[in-house]
N, C-alpha and C. Protein backbone atom coordinates (compact mmCIF):
# COMPACT_ATOMS: atom_id res chain seq x y z
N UNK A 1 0.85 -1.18 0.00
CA UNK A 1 0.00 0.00 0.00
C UNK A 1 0.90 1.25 0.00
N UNK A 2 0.35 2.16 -1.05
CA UNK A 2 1.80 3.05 -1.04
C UNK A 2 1.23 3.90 0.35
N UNK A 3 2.46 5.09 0.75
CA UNK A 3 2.68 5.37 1.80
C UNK A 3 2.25 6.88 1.71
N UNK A 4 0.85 7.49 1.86
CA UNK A 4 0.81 8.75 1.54
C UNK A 4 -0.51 8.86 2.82
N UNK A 5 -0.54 10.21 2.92
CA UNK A 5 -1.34 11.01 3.82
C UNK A 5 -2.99 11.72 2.85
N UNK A 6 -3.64 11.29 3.31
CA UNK A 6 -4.91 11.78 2.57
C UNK A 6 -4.92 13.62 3.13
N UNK A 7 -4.73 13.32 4.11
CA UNK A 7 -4.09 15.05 4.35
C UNK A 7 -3.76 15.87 3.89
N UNK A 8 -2.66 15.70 3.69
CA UNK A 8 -1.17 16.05 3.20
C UNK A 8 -1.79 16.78 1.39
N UNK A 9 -1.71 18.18 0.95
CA UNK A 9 -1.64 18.65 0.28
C UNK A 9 -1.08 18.04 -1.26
N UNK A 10 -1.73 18.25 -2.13
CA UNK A 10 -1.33 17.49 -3.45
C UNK A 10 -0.46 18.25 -4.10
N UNK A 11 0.99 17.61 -4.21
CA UNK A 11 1.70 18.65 -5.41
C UNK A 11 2.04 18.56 -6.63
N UNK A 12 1.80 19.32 -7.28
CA UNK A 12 2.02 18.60 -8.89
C UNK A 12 3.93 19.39 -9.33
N UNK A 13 4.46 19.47 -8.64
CA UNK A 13 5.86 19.68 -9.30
C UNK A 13 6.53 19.35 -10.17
N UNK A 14 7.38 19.35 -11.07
CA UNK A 14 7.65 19.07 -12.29
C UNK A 14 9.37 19.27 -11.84
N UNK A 15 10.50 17.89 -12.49
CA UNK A 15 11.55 18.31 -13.03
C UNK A 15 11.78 18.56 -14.32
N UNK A 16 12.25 19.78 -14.39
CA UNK A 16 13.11 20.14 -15.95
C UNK A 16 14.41 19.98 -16.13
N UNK A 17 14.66 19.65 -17.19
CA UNK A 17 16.15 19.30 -17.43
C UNK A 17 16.06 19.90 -18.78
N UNK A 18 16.82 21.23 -18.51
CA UNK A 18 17.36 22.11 -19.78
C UNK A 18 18.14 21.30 -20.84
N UNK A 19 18.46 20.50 -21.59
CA UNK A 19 19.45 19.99 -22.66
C UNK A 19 20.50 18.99 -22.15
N UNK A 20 19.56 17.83 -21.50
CA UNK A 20 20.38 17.30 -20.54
C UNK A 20 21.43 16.34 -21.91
N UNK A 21 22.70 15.40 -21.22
CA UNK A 21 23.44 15.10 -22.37
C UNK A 21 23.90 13.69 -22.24
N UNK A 22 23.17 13.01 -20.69
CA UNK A 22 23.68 11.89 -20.68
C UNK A 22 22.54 10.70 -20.37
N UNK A 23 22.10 10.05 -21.10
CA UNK A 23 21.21 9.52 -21.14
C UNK A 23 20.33 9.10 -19.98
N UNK A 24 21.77 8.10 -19.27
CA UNK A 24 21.54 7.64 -18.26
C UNK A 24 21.04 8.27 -16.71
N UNK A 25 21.31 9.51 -16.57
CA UNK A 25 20.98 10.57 -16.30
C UNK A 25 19.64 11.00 -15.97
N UNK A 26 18.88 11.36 -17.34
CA UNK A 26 17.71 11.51 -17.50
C UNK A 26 16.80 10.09 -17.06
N UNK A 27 17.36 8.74 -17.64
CA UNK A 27 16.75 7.80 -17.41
C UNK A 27 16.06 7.24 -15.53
N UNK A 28 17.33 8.03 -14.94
CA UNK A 28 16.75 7.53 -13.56
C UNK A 28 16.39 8.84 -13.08
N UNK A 29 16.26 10.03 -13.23
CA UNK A 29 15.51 11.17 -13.09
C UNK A 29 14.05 10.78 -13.67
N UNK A 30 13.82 10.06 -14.41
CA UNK A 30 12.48 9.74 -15.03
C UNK A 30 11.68 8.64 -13.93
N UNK A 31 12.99 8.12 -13.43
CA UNK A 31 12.50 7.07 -12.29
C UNK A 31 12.08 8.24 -11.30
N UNK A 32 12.83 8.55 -10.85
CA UNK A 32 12.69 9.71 -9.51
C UNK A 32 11.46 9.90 -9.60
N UNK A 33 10.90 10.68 -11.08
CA UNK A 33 9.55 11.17 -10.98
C UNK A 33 8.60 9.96 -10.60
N UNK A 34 8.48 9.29 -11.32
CA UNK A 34 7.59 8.05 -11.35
C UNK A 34 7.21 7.97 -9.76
N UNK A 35 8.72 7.49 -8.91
CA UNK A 35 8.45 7.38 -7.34
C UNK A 35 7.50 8.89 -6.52
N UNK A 36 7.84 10.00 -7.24
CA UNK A 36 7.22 10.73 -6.41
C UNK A 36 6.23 11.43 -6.95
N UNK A 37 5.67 10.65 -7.94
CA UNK A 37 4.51 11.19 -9.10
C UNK A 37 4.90 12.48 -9.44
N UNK A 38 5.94 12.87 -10.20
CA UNK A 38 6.31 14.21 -11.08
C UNK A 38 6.64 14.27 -12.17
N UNK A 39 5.75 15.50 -12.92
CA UNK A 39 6.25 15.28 -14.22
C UNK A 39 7.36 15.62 -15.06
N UNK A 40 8.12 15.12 -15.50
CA UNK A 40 9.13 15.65 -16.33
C UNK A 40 9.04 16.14 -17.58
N UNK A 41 9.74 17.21 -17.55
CA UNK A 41 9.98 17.68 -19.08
C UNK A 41 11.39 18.14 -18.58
N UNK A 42 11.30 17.74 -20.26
CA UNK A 42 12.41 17.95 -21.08
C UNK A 42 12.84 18.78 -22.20
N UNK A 43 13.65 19.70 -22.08
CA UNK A 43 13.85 21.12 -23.29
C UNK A 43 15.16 20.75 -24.12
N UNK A 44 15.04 20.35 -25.44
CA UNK A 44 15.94 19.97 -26.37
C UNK A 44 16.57 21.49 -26.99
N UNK A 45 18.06 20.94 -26.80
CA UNK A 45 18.54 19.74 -27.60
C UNK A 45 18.93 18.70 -27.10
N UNK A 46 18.34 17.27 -26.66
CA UNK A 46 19.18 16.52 -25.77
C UNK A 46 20.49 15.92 -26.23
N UNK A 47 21.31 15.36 -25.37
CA UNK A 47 22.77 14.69 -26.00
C UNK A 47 22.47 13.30 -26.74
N UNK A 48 21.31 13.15 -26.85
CA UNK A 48 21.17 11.67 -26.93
C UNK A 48 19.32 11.44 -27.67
N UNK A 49 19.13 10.38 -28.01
CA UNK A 49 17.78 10.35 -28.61
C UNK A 49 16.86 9.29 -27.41
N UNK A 50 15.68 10.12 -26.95
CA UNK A 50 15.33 9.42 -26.21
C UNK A 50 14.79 7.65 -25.68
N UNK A 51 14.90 7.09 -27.32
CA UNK A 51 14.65 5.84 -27.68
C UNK A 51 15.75 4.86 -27.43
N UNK A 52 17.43 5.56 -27.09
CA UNK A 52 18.37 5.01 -26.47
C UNK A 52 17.68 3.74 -25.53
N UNK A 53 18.56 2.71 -25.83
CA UNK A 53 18.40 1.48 -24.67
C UNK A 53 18.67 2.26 -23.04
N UNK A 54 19.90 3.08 -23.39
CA UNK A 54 20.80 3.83 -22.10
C UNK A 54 19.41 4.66 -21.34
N UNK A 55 18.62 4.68 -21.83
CA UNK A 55 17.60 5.61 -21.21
C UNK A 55 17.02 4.81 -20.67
N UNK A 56 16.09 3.90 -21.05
CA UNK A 56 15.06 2.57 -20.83
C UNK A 56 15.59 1.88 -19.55
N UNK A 57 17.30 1.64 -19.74
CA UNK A 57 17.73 0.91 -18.97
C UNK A 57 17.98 1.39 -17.35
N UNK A 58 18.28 2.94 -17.77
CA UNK A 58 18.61 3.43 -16.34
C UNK A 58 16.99 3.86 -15.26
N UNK A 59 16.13 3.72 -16.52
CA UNK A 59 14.36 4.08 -15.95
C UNK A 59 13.99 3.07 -15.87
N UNK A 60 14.73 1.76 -15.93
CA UNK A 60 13.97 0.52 -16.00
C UNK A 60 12.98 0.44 -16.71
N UNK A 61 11.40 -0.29 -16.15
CA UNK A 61 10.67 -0.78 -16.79
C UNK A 61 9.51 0.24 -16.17
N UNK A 62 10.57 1.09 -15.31
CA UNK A 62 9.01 2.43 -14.80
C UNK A 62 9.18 3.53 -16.16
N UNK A 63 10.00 3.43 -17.02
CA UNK A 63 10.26 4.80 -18.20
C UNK A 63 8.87 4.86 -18.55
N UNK A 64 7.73 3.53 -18.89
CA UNK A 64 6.23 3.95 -19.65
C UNK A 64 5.37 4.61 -18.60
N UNK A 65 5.71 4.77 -17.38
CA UNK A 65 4.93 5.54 -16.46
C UNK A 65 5.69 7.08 -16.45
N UNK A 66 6.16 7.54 -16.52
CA UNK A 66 6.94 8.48 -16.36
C UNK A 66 5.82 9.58 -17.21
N UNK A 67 5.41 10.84 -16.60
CA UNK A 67 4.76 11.47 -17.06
C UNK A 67 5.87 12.66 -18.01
N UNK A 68 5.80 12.51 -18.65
CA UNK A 68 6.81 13.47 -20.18
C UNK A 68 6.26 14.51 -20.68
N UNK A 69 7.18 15.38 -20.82
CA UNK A 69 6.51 17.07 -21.55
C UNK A 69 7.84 17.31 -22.33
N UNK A 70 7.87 17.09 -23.60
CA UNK A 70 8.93 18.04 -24.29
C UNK A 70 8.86 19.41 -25.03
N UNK A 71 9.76 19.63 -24.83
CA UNK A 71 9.37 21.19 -25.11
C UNK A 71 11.09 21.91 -26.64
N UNK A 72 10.73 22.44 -27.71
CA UNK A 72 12.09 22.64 -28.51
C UNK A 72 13.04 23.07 -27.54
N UNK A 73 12.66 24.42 -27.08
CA UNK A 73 13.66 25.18 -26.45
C UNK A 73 13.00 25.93 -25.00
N UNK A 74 13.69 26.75 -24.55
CA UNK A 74 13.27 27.48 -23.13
C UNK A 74 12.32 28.47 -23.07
N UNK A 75 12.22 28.97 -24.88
CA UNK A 75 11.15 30.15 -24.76
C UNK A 75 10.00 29.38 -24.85
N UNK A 76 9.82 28.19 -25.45
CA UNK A 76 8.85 27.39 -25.61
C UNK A 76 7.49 26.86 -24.53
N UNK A 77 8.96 26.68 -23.99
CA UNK A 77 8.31 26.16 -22.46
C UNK A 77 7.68 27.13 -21.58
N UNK A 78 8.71 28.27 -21.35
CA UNK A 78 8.26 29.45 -20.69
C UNK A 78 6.69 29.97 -21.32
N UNK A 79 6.85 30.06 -22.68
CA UNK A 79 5.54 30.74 -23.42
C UNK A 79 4.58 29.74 -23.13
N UNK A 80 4.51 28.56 -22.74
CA UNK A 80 3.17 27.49 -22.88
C UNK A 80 2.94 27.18 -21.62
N UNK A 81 3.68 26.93 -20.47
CA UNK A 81 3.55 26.90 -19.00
C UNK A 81 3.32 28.34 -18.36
N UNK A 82 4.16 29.30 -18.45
CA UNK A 82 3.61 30.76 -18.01
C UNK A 82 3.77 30.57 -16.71
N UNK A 83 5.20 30.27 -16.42
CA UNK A 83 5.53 29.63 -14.88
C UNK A 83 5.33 30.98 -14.14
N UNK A 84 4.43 31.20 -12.95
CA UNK A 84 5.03 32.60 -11.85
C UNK A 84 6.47 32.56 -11.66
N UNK A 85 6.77 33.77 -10.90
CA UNK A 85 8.78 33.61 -10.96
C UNK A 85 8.85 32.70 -9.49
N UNK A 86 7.18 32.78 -8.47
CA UNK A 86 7.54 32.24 -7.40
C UNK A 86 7.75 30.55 -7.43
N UNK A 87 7.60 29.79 -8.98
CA UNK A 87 7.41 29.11 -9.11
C UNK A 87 8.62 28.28 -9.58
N UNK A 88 9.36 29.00 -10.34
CA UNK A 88 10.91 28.90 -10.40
C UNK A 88 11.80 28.48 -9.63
N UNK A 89 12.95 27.29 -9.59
CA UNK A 89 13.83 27.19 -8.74
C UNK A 89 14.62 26.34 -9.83
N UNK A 90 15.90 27.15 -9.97
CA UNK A 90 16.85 26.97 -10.52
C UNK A 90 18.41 26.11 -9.77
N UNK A 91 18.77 25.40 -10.24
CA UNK A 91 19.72 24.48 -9.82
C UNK A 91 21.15 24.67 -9.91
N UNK A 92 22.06 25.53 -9.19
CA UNK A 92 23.08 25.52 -9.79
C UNK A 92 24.63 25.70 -8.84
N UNK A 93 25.89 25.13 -9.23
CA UNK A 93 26.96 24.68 -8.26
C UNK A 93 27.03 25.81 -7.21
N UNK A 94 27.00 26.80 -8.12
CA UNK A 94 27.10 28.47 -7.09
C UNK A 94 26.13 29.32 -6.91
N UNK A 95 24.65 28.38 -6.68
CA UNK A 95 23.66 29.51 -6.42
C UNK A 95 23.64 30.04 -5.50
N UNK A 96 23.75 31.31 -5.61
CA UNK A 96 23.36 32.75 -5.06
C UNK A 96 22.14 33.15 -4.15
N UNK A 97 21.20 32.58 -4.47
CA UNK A 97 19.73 32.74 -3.33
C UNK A 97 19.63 31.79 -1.93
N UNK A 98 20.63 31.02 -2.09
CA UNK A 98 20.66 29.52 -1.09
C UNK A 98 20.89 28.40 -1.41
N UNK A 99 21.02 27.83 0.08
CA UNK A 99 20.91 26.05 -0.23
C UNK A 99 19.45 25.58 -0.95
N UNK A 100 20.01 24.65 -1.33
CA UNK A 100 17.78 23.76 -1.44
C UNK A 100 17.29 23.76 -0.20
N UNK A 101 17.98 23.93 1.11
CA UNK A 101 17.26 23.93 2.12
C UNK A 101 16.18 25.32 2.87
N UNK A 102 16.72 26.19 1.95
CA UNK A 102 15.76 27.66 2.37
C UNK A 102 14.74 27.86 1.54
N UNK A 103 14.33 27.82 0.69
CA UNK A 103 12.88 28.11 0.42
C UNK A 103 12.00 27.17 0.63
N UNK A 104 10.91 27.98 0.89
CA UNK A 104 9.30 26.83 1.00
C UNK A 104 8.85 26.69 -0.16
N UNK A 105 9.39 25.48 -0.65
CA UNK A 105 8.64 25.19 -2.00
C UNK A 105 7.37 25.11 -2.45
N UNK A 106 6.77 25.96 -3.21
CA UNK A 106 5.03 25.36 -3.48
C UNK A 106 4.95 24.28 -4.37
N UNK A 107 3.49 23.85 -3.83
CA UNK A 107 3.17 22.44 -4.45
C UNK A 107 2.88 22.66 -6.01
N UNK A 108 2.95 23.99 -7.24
CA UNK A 108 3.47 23.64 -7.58
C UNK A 108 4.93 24.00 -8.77
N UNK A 109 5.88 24.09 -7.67
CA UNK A 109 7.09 24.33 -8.01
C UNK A 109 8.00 23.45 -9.53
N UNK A 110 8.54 24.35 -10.08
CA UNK A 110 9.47 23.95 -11.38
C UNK A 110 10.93 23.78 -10.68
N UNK A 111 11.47 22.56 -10.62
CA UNK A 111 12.41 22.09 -10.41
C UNK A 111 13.78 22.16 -11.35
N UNK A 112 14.44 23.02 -11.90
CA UNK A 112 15.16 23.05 -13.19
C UNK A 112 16.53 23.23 -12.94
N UNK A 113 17.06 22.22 -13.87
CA UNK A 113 18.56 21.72 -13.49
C UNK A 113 18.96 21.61 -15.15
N UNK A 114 20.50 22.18 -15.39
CA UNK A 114 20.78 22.37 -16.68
C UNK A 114 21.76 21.32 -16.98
N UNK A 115 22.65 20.76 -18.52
CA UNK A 115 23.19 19.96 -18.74
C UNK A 115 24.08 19.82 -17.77
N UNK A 116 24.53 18.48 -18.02
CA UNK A 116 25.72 17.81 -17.14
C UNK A 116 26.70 18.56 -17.39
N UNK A 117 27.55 19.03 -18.09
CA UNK A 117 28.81 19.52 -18.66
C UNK A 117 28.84 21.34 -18.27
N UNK A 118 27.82 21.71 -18.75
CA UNK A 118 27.45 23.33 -18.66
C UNK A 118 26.84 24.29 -17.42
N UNK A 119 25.60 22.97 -17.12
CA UNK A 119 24.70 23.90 -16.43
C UNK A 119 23.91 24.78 -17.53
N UNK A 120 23.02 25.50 -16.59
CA UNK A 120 22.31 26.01 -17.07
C UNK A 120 23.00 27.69 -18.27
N UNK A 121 22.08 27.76 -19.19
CA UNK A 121 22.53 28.59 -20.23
C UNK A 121 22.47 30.22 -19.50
N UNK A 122 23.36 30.73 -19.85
CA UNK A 122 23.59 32.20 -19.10
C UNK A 122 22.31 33.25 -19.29
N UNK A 123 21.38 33.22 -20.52
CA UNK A 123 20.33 33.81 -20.95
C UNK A 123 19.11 33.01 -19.64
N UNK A 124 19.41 32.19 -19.06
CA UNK A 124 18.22 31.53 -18.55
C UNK A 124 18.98 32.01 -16.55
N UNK A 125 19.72 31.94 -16.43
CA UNK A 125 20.62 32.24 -15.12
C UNK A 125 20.33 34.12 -15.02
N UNK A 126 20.76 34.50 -15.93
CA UNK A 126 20.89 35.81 -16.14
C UNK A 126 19.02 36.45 -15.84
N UNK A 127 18.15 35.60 -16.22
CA UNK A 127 16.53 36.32 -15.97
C UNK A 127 15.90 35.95 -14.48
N UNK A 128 16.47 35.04 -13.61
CA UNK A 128 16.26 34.49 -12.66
C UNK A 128 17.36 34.50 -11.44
N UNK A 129 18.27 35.59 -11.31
CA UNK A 129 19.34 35.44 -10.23
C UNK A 129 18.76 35.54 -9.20
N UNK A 130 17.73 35.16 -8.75
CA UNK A 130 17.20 35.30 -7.47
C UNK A 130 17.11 34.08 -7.22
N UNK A 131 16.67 32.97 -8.06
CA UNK A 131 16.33 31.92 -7.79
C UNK A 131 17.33 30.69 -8.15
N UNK A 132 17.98 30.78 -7.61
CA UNK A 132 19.43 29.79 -8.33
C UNK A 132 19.61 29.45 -6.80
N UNK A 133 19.72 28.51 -6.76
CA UNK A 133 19.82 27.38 -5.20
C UNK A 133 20.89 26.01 -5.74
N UNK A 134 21.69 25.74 -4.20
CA UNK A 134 22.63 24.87 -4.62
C UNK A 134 22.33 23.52 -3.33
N UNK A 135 22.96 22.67 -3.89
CA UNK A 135 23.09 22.03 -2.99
C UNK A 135 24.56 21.88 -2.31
N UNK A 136 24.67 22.28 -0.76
CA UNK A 136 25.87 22.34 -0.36
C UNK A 136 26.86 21.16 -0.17
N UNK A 137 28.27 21.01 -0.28
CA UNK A 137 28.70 20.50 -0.54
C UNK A 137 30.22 20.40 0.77
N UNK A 138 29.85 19.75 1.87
CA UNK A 138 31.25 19.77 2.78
C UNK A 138 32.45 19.78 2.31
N UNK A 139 32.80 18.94 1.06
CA UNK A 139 34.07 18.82 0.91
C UNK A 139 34.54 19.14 -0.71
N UNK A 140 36.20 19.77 0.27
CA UNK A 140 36.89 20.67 -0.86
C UNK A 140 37.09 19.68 -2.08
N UNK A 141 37.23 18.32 -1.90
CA UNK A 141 37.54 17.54 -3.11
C UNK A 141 36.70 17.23 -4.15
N UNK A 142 35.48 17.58 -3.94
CA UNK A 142 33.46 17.72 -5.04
C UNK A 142 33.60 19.20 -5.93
N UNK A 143 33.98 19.13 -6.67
CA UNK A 143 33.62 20.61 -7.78
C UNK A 143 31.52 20.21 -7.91
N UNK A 144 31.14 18.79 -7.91
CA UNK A 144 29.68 18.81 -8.42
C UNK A 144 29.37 17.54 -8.28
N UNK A 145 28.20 17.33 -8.22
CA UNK A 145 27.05 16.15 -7.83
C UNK A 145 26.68 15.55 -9.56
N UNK A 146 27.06 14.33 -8.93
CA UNK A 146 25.52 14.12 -10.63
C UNK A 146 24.36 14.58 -10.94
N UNK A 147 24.14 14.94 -12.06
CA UNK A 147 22.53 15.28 -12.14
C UNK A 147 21.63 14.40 -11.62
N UNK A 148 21.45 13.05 -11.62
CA UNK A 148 20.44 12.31 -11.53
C UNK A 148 20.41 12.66 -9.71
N UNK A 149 21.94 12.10 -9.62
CA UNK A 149 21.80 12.64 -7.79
C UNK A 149 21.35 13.71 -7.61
N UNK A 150 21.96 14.90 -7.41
CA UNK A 150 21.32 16.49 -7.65
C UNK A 150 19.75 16.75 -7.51
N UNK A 151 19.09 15.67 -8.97
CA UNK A 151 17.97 16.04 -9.08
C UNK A 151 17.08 15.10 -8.45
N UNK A 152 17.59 14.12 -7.36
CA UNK A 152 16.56 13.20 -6.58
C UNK A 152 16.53 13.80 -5.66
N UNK A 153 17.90 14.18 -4.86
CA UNK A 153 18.13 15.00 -3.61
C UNK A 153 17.15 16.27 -3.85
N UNK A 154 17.34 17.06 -4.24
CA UNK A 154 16.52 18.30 -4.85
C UNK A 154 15.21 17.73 -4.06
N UNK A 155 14.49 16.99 -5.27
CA UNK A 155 13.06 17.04 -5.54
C UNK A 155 12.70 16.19 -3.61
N UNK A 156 13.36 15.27 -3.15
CA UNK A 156 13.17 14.80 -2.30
C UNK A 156 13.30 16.08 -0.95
N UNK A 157 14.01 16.97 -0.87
CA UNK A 157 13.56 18.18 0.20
C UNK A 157 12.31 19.04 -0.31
N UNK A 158 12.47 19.48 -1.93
CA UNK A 158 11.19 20.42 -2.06
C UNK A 158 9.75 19.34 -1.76
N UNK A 159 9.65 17.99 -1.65
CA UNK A 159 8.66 17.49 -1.50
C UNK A 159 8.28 17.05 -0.12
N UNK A 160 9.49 17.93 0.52
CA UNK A 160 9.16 17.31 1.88
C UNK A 160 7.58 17.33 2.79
N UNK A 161 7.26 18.66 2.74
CA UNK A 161 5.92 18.82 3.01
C UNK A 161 5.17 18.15 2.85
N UNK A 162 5.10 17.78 1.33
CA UNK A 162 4.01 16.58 0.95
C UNK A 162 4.14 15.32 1.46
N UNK A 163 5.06 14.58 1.34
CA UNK A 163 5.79 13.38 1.42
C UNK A 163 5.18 12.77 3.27
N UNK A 164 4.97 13.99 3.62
CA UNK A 164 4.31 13.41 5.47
C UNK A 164 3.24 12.84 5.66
């Protein structure tokens, strides 16, 4: 019996992954969602074609549950979702607004984390410096987290509320 609170507020949160580049990556971020019912989208160009085995394999056999939104590019998305800015939370090694641990995430919050290699594109950092949150990191020997890690850890504090 899954483990949820009839209580407990419904959130529909979403991870985005700006032009992610490694298959495997996305594949268990697609899991992530599945476990915590969220939808993913995805803003191309990805590194990879989503029909990859490398995808299937790292989402297992939950990839056909995985709720999917692709979108060409960032204006795309922005123009068809019409996210509030309170709705925004940007992912990045040196964000500037905080840890993931300071804001109260709403239920329903955009989770957005940019390629593995880059991060997020400077036109998309540059409209949102308020909202760029990191996850902290004790030790001097980590320049960065995996995305897939990154983006379970992430979504697993902004869902904390719900998750009780």
């Amino acid at each position: 019996m899954p483990d949820t609170d009839a209580r407990a507020p419904r959130a529909e949160m979403k991870i985005v992954l700006v032009t992610p580049e490694i298959p495997g990556n996305t594949g268990t971020i697609g899991r992530t969602c599945v476990a915590l019912d969220l939808e993913l989208i995805l803003i191309r160009p990805y590194g990879f074609d989503l029909s990859e085995k490398s995808v299937r394999r790292a989402g297992l056999d939950y990839w056909k549950h995985v709720r999917l939104t692709e979108y060409d590019d960032w204006a795309a998305f922005v123009q068809d979702r019409a996210p509030r800015r309170d709705q925004i939370f940007l992912f990045e090694d040196d964000g500037a607004a905080g840890t993931v641990y300071d804001p109260i995430y709403p239920p329903d919050a955009y989770l957005v984390f940019g390629r593995e290699t880059k991060g997020l594109q400077p036109e998309i950092v540059g409209a949102y410096p308020d909202r760029i949150f990191r996850l902290p990191m004790r030790s001097p020997h980590i320049r960065s987290l995996n995305l897939a890690n990154a983006a379970t850890a992430v979504a697993y504090q902004a869902m904390r509320a719900y998750l009780a």
